[in-house]
PDB file of N, CA and C in Angstrom:
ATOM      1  N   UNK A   1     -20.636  -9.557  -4.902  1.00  0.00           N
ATOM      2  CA  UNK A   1     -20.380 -10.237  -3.635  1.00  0.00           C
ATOM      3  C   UNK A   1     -19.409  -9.412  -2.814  1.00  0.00           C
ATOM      4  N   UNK A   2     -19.522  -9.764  -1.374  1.00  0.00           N
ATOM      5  CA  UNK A   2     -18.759  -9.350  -0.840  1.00  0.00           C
ATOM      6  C   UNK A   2     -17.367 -10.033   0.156  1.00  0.00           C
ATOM      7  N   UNK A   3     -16.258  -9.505   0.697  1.00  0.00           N
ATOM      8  CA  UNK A   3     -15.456 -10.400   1.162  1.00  0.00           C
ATOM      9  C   UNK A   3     -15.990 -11.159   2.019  1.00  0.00           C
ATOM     10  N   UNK A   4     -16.350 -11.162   2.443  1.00  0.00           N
ATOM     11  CA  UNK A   4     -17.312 -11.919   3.412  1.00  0.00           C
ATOM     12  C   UNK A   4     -17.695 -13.324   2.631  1.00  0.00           C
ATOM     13  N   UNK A   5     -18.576 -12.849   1.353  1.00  0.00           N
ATOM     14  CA  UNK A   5     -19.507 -14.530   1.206  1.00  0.00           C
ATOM     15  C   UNK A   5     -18.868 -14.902  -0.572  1.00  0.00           C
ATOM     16  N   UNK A   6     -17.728 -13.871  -0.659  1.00  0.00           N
ATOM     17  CA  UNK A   6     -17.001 -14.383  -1.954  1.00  0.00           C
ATOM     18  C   UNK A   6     -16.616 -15.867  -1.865  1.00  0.00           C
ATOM     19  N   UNK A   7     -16.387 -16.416  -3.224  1.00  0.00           N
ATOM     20  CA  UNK A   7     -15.907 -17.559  -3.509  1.00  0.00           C
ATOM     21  C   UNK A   7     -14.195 -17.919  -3.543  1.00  0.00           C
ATOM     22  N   UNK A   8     -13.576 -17.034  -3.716  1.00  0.00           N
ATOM     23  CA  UNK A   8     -12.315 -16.206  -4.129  1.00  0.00           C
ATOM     24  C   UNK A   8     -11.579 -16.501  -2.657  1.00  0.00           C
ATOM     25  N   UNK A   9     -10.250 -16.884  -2.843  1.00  0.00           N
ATOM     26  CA  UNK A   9      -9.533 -16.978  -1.481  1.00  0.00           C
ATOM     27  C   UNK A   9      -9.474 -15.480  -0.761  1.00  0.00           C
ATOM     28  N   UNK A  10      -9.543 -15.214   0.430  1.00  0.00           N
ATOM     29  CA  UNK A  10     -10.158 -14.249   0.954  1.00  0.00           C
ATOM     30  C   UNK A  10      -8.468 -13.398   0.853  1.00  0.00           C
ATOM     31  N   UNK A  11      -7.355 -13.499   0.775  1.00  0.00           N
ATOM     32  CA  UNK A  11      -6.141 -13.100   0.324  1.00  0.00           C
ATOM     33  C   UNK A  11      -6.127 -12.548  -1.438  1.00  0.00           C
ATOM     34  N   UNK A  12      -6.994 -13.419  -2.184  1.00  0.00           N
ATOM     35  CA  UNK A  12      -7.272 -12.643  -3.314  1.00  0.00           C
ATOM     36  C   UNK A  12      -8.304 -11.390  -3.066  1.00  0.00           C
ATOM     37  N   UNK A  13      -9.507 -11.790  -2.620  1.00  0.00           N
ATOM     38  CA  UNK A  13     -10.470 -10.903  -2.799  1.00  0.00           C
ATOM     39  C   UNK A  13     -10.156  -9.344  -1.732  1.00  0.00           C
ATOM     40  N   UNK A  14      -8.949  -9.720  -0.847  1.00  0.00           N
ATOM     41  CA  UNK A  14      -8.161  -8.354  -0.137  1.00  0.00           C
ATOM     42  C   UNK A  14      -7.937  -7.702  -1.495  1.00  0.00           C
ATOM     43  N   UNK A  15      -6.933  -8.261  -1.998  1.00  0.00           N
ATOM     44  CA  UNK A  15      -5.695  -7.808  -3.045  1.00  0.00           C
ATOM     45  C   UNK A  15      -6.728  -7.264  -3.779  1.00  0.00           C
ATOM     46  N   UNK A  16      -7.556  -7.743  -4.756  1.00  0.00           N
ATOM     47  CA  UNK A  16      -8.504  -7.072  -5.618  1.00  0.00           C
ATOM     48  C   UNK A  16      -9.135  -5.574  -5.135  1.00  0.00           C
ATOM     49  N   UNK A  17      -9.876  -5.785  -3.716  1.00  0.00           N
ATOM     50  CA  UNK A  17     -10.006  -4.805  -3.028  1.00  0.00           C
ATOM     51  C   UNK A  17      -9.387  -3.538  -2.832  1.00  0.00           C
ATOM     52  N   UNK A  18      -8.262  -3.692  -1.952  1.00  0.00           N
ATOM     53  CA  UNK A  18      -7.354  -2.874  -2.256  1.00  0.00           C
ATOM     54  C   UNK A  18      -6.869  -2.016  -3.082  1.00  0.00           C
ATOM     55  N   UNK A  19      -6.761  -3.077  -4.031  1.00  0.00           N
ATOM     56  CA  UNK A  19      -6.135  -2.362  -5.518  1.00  0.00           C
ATOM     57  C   UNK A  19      -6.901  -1.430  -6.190  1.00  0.00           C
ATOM     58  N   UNK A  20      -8.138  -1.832  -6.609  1.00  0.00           N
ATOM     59  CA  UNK A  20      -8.928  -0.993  -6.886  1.00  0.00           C
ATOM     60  C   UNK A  20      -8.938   0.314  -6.151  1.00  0.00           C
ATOM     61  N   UNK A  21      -9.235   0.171  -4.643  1.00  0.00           N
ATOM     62  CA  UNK A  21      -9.294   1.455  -4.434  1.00  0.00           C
ATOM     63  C   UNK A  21      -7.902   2.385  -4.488  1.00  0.00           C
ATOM     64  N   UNK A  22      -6.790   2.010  -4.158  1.00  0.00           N
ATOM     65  CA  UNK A  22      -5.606   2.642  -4.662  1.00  0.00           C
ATOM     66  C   UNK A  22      -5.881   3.277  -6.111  1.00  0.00           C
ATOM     67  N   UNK A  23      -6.563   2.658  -7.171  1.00  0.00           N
ATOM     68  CA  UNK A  23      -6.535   3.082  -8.312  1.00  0.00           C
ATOM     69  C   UNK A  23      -7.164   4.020  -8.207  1.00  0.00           C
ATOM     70  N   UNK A  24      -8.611   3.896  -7.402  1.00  0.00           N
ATOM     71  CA  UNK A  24      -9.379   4.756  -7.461  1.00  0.00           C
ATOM     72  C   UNK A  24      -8.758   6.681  -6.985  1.00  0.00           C
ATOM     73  N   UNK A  25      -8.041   6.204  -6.061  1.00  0.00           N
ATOM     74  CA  UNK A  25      -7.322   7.556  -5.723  1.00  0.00           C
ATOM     75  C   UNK A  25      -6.391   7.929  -6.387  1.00  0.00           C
ATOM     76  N   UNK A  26      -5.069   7.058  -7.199  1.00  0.00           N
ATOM     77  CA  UNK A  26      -4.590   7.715  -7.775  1.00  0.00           C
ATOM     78  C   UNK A  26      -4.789   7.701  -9.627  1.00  0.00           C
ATOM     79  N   UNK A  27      -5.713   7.423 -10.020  1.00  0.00           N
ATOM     80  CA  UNK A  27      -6.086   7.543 -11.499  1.00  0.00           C
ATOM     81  C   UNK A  27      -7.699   8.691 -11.558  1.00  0.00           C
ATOM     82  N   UNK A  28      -9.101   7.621 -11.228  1.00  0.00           N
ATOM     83  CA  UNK A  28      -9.882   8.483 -11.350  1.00  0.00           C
ATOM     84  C   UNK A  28     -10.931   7.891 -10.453  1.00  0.00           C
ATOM     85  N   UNK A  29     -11.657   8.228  -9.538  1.00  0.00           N
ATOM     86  CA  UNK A  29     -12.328   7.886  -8.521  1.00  0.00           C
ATOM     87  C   UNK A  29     -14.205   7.662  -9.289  1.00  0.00           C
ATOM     88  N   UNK A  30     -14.552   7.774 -10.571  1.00  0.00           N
ATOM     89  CA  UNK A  30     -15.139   7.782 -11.536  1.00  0.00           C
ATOM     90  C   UNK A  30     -15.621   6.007 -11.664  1.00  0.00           C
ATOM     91  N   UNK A  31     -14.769   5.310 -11.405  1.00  0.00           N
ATOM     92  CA  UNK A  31     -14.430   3.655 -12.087  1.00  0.00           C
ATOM     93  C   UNK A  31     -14.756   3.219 -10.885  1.00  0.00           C
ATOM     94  N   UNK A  32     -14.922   2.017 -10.602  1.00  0.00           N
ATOM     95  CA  UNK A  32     -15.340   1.031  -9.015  1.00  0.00           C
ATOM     96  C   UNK A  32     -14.101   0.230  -9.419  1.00  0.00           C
ATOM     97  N   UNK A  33     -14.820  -0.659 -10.915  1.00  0.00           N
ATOM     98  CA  UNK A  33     -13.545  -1.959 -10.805  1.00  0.00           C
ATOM     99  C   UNK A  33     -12.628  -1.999 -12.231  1.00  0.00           C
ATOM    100  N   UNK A  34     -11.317  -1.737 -11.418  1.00  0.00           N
ATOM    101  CA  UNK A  34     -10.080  -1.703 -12.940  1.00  0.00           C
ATOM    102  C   UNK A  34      -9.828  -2.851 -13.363  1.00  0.00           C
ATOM    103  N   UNK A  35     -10.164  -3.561 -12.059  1.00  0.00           N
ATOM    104  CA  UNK A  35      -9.524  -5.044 -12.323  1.00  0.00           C
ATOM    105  C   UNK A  35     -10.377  -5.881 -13.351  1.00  0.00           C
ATOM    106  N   UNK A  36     -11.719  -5.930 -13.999  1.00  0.00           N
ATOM    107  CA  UNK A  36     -12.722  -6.792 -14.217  1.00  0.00           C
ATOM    108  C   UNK A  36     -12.668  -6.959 -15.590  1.00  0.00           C
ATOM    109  N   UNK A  37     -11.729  -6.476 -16.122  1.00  0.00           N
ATOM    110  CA  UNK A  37     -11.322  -6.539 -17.656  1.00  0.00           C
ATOM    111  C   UNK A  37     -12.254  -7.693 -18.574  1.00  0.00           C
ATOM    112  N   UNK A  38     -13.294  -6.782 -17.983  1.00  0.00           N
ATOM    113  CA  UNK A  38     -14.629  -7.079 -19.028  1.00  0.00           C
ATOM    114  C   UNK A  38     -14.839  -5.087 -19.680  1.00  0.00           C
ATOM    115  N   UNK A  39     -14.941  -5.019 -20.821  1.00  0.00           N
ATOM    116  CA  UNK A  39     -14.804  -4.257 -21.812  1.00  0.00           C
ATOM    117  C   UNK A  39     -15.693  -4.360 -23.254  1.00  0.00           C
ATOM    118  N   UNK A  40     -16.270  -3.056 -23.396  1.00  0.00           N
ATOM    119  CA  UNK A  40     -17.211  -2.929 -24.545  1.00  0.00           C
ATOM    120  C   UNK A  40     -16.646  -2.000 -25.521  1.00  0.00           C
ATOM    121  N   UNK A  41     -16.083  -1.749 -26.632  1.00  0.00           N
ATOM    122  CA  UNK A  41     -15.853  -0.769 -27.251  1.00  0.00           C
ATOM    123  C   UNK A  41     -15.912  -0.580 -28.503  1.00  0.00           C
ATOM    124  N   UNK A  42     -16.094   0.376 -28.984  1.00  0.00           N
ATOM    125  CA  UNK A  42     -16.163   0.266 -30.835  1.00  0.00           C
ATOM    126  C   UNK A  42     -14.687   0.314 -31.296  1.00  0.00           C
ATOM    127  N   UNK A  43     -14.277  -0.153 -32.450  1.00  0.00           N
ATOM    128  CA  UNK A  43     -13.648  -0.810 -33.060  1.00  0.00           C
ATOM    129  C   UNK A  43     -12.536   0.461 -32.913  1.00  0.00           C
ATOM    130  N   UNK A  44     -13.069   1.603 -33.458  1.00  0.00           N
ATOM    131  CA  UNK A  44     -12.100   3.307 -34.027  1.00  0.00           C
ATOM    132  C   UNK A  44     -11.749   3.684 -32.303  1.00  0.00           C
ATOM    133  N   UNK A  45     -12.740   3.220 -31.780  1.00  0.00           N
ATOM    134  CA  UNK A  45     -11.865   3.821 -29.953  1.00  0.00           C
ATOM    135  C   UNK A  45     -10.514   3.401 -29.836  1.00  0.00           C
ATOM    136  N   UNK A  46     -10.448   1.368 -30.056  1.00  0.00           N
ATOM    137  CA  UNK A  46      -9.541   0.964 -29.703  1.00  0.00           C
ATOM    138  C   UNK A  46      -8.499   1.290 -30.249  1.00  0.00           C
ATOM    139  N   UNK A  47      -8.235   1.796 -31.473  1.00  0.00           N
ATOM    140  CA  UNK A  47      -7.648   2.183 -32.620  1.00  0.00           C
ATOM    141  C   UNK A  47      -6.926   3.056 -32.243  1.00  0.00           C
ATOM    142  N   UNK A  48      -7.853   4.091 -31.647  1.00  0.00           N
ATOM    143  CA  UNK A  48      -7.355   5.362 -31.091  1.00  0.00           C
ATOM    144  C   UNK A  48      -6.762   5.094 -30.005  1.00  0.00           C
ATOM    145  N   UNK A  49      -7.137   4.564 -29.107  1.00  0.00           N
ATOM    146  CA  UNK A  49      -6.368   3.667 -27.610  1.00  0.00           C
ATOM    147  C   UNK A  49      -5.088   3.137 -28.047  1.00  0.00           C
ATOM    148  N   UNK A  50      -4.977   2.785 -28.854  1.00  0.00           N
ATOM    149  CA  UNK A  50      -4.080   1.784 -28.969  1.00  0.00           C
ATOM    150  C   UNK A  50      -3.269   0.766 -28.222  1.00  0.00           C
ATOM    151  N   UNK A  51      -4.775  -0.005 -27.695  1.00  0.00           N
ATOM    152  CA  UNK A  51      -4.434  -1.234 -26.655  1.00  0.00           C
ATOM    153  C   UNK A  51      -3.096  -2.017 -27.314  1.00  0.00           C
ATOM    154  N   UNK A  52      -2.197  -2.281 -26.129  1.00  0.00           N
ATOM    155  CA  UNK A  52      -1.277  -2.717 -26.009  1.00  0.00           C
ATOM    156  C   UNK A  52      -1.096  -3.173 -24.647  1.00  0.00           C
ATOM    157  N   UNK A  53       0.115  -4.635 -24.558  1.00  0.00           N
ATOM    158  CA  UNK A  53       0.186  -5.017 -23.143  1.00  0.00           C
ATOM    159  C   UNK A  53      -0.614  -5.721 -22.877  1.00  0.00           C
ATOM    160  N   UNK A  54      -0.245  -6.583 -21.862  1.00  0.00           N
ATOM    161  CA  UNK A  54      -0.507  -7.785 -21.063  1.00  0.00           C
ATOM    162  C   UNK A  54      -1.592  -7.319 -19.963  1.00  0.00           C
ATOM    163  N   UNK A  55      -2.366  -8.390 -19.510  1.00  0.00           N
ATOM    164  CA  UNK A  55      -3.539  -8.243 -19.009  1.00  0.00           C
ATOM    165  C   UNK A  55      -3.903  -6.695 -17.569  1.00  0.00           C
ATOM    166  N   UNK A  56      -2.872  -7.434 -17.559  1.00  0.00           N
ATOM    167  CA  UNK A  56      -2.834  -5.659 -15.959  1.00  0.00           C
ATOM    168  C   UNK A  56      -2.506  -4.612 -16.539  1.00  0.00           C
ATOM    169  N   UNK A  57      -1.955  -4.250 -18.047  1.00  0.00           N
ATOM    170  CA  UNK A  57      -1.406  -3.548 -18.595  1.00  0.00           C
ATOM    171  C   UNK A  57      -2.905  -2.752 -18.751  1.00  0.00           C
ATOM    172  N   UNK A  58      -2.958  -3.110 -19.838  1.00  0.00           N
ATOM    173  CA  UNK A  58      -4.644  -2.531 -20.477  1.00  0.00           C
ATOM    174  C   UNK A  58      -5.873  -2.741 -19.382  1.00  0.00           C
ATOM    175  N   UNK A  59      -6.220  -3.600 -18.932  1.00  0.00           N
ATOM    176  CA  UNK A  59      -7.051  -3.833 -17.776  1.00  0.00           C
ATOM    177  C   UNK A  59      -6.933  -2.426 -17.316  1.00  0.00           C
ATOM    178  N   UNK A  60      -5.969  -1.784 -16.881  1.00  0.00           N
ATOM    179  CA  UNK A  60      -6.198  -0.693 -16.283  1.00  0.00           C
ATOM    180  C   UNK A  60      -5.989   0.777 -17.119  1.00  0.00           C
ATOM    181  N   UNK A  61      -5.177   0.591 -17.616  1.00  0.00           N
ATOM    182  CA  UNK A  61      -4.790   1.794 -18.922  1.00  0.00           C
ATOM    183  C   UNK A  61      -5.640   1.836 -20.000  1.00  0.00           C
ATOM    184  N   UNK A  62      -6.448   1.075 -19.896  1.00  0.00           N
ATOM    185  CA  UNK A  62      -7.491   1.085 -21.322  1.00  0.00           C
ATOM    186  C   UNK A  62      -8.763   2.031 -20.918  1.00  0.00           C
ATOM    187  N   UNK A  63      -9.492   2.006 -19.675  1.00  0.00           N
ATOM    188  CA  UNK A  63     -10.650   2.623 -19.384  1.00  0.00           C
ATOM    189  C   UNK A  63      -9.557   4.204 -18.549  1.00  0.00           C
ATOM    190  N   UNK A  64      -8.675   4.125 -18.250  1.00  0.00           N
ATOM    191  CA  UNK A  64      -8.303   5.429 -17.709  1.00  0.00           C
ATOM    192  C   UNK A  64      -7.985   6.665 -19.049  1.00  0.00           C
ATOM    193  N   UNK A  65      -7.106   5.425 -20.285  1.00  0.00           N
ATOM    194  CA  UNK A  65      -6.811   6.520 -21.050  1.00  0.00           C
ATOM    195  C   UNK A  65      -8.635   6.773 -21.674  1.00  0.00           C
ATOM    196  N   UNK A  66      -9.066   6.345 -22.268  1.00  0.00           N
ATOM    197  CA  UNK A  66     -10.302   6.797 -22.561  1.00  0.00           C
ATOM    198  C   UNK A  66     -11.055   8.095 -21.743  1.00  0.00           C
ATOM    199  N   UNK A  67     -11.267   7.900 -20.131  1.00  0.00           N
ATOM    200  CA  UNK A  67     -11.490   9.385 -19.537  1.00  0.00           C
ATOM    201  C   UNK A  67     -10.485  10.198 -19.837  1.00  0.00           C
ATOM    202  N   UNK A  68      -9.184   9.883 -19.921  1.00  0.00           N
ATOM    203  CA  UNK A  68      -8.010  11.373 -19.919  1.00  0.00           C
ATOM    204  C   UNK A  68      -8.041  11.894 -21.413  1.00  0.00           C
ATOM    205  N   UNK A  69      -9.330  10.838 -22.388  1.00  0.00           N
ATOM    206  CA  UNK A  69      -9.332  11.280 -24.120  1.00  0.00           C
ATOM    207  C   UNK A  69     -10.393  12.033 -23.865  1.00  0.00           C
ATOM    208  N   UNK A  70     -11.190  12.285 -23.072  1.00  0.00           N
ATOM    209  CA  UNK A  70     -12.303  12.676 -22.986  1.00  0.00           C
ATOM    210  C   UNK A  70     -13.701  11.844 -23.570  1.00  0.00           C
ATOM    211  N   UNK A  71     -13.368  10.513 -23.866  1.00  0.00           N
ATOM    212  CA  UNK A  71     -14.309   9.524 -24.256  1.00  0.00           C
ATOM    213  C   UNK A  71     -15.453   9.361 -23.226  1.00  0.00           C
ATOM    214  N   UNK A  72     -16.218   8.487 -23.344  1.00  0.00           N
ATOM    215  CA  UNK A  72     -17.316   8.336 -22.730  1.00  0.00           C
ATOM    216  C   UNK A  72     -17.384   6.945 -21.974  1.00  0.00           C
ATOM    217  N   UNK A  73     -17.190   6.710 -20.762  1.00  0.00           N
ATOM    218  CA  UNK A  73     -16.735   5.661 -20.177  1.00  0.00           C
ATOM    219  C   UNK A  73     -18.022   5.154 -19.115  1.00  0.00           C
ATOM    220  N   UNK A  74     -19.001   4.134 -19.272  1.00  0.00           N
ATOM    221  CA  UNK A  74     -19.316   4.012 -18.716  1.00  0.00           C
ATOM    222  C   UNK A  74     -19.477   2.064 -17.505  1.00  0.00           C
ATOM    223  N   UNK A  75     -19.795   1.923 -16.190  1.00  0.00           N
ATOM    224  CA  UNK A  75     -19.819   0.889 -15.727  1.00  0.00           C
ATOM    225  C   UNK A  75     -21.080   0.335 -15.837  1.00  0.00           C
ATOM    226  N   UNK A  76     -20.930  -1.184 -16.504  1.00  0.00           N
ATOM    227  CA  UNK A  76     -22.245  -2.122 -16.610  1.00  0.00           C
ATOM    228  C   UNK A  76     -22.358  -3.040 -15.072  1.00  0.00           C
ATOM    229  N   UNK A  77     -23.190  -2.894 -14.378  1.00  0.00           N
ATOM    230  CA  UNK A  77     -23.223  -3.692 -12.766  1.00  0.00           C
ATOM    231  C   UNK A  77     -23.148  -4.850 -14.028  1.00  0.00           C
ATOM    232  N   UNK A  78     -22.428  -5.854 -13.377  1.00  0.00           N
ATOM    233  CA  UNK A  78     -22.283  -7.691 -13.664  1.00  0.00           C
ATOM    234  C   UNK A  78     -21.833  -8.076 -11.832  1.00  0.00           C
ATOM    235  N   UNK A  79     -22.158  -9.427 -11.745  1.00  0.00           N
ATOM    236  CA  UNK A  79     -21.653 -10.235 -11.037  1.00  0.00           C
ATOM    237  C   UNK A  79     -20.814 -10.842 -11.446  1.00  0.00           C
ATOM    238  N   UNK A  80     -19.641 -11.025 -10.770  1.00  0.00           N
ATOM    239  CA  UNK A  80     -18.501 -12.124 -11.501  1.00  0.00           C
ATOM    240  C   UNK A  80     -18.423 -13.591 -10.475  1.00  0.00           C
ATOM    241  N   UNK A  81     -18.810 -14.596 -11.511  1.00  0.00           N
ATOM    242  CA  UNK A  81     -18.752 -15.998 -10.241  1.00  0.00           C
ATOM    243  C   UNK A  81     -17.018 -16.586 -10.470  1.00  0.00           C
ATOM    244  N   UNK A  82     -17.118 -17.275  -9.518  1.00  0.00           N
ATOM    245  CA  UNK A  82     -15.848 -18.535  -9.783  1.00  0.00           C
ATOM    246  C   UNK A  82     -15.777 -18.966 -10.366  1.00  0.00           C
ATOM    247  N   UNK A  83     -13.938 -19.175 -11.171  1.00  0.00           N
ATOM    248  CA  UNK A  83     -14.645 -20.184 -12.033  1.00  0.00           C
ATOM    249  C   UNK A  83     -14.901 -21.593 -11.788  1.00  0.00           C
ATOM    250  N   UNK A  84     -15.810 -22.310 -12.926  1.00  0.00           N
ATOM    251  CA  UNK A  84     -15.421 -23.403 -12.190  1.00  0.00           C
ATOM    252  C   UNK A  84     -14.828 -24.644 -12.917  1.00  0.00           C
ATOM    253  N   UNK A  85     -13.956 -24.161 -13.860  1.00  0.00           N
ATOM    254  CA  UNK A  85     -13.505 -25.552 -14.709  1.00  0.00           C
ATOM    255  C   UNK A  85     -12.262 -24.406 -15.462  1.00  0.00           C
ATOM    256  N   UNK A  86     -11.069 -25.142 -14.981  1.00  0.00           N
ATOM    257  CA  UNK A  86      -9.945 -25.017 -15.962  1.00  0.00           C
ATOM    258  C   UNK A  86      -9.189 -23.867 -15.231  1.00  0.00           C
ATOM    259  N   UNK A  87      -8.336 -23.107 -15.760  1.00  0.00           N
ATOM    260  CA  UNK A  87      -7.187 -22.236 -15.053  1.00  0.00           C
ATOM    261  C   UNK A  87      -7.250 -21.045 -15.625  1.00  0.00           C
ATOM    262  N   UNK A  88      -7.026 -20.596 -14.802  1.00  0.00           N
ATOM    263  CA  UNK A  88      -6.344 -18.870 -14.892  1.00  0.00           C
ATOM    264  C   UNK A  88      -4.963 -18.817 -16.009  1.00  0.00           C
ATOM    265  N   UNK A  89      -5.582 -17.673 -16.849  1.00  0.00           N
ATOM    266  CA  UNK A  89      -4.154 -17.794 -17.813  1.00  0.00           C
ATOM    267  C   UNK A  89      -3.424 -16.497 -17.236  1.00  0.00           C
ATOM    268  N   UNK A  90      -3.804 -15.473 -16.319  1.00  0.00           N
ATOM    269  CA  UNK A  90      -3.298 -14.234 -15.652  1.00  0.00           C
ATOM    270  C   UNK A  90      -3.008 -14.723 -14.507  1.00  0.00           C
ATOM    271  N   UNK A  91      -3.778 -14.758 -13.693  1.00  0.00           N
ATOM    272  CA  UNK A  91      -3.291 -14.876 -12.092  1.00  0.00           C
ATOM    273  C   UNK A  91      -2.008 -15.117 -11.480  1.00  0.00           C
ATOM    274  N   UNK A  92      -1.198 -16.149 -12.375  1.00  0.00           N
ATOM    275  CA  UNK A  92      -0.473 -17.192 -12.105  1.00  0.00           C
ATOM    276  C   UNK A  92       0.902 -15.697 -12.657  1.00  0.00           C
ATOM    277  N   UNK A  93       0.892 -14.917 -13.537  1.00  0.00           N
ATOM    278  CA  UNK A  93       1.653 -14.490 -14.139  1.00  0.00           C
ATOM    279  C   UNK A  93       1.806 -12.878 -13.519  1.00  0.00           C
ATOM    280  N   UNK A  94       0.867 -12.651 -12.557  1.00  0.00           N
ATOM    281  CA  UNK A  94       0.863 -11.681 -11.772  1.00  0.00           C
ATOM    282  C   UNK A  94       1.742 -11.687 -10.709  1.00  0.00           C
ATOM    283  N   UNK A  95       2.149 -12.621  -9.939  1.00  0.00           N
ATOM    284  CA  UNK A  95       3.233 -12.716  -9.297  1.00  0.00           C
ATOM    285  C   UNK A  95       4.693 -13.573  -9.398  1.00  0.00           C
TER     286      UNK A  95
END
């Protein structure tokens, strides 16, 4: 979706926006979305990663260190909807 016909308060779906592309320039222009901390990985990657940290932490340091390991990083297109039942356990802890 786009800002336009998102579900997302249009002050979030800036911020998301934004951010991403900031990332995109200063990490690796390779990635679309850092933020979507949806993630596939085999077990010995993470190992090697050694995910650590809170959701913005890894969300973004998890798929960057993997390109700077020389791993194999790739993006699955998904749609992400609203939700629609119950709360955000991040959002709230982001600011």
């Amino acid at each position: 979706k786009n800002l336009i016909t998102s579900e997302d308060s249009f002050l979030s779906a800036i911020i998301s926006n934004l951010g991403n592309r900031m990332l995109r320039i200063i990490l690796d222009p390779s990635l679309h979305d850092y933020s979507s901390g949806f993630f596939g990985a085999r077990k010995q990657v993470l190992k090697e990663l050694k995910v650590e940290g809170t959701f913005v932490d890894y969300c973004i340091s998890l798929p960057y260190s993997a390109i700077i390991k020389g791993l194999k990083v790739a993006e699955v297109p998904m749609i992400l909807t609203t939700r629609k039942h119950g709360k955000s356990k991040t959002s709230a802890s982001l600011f």
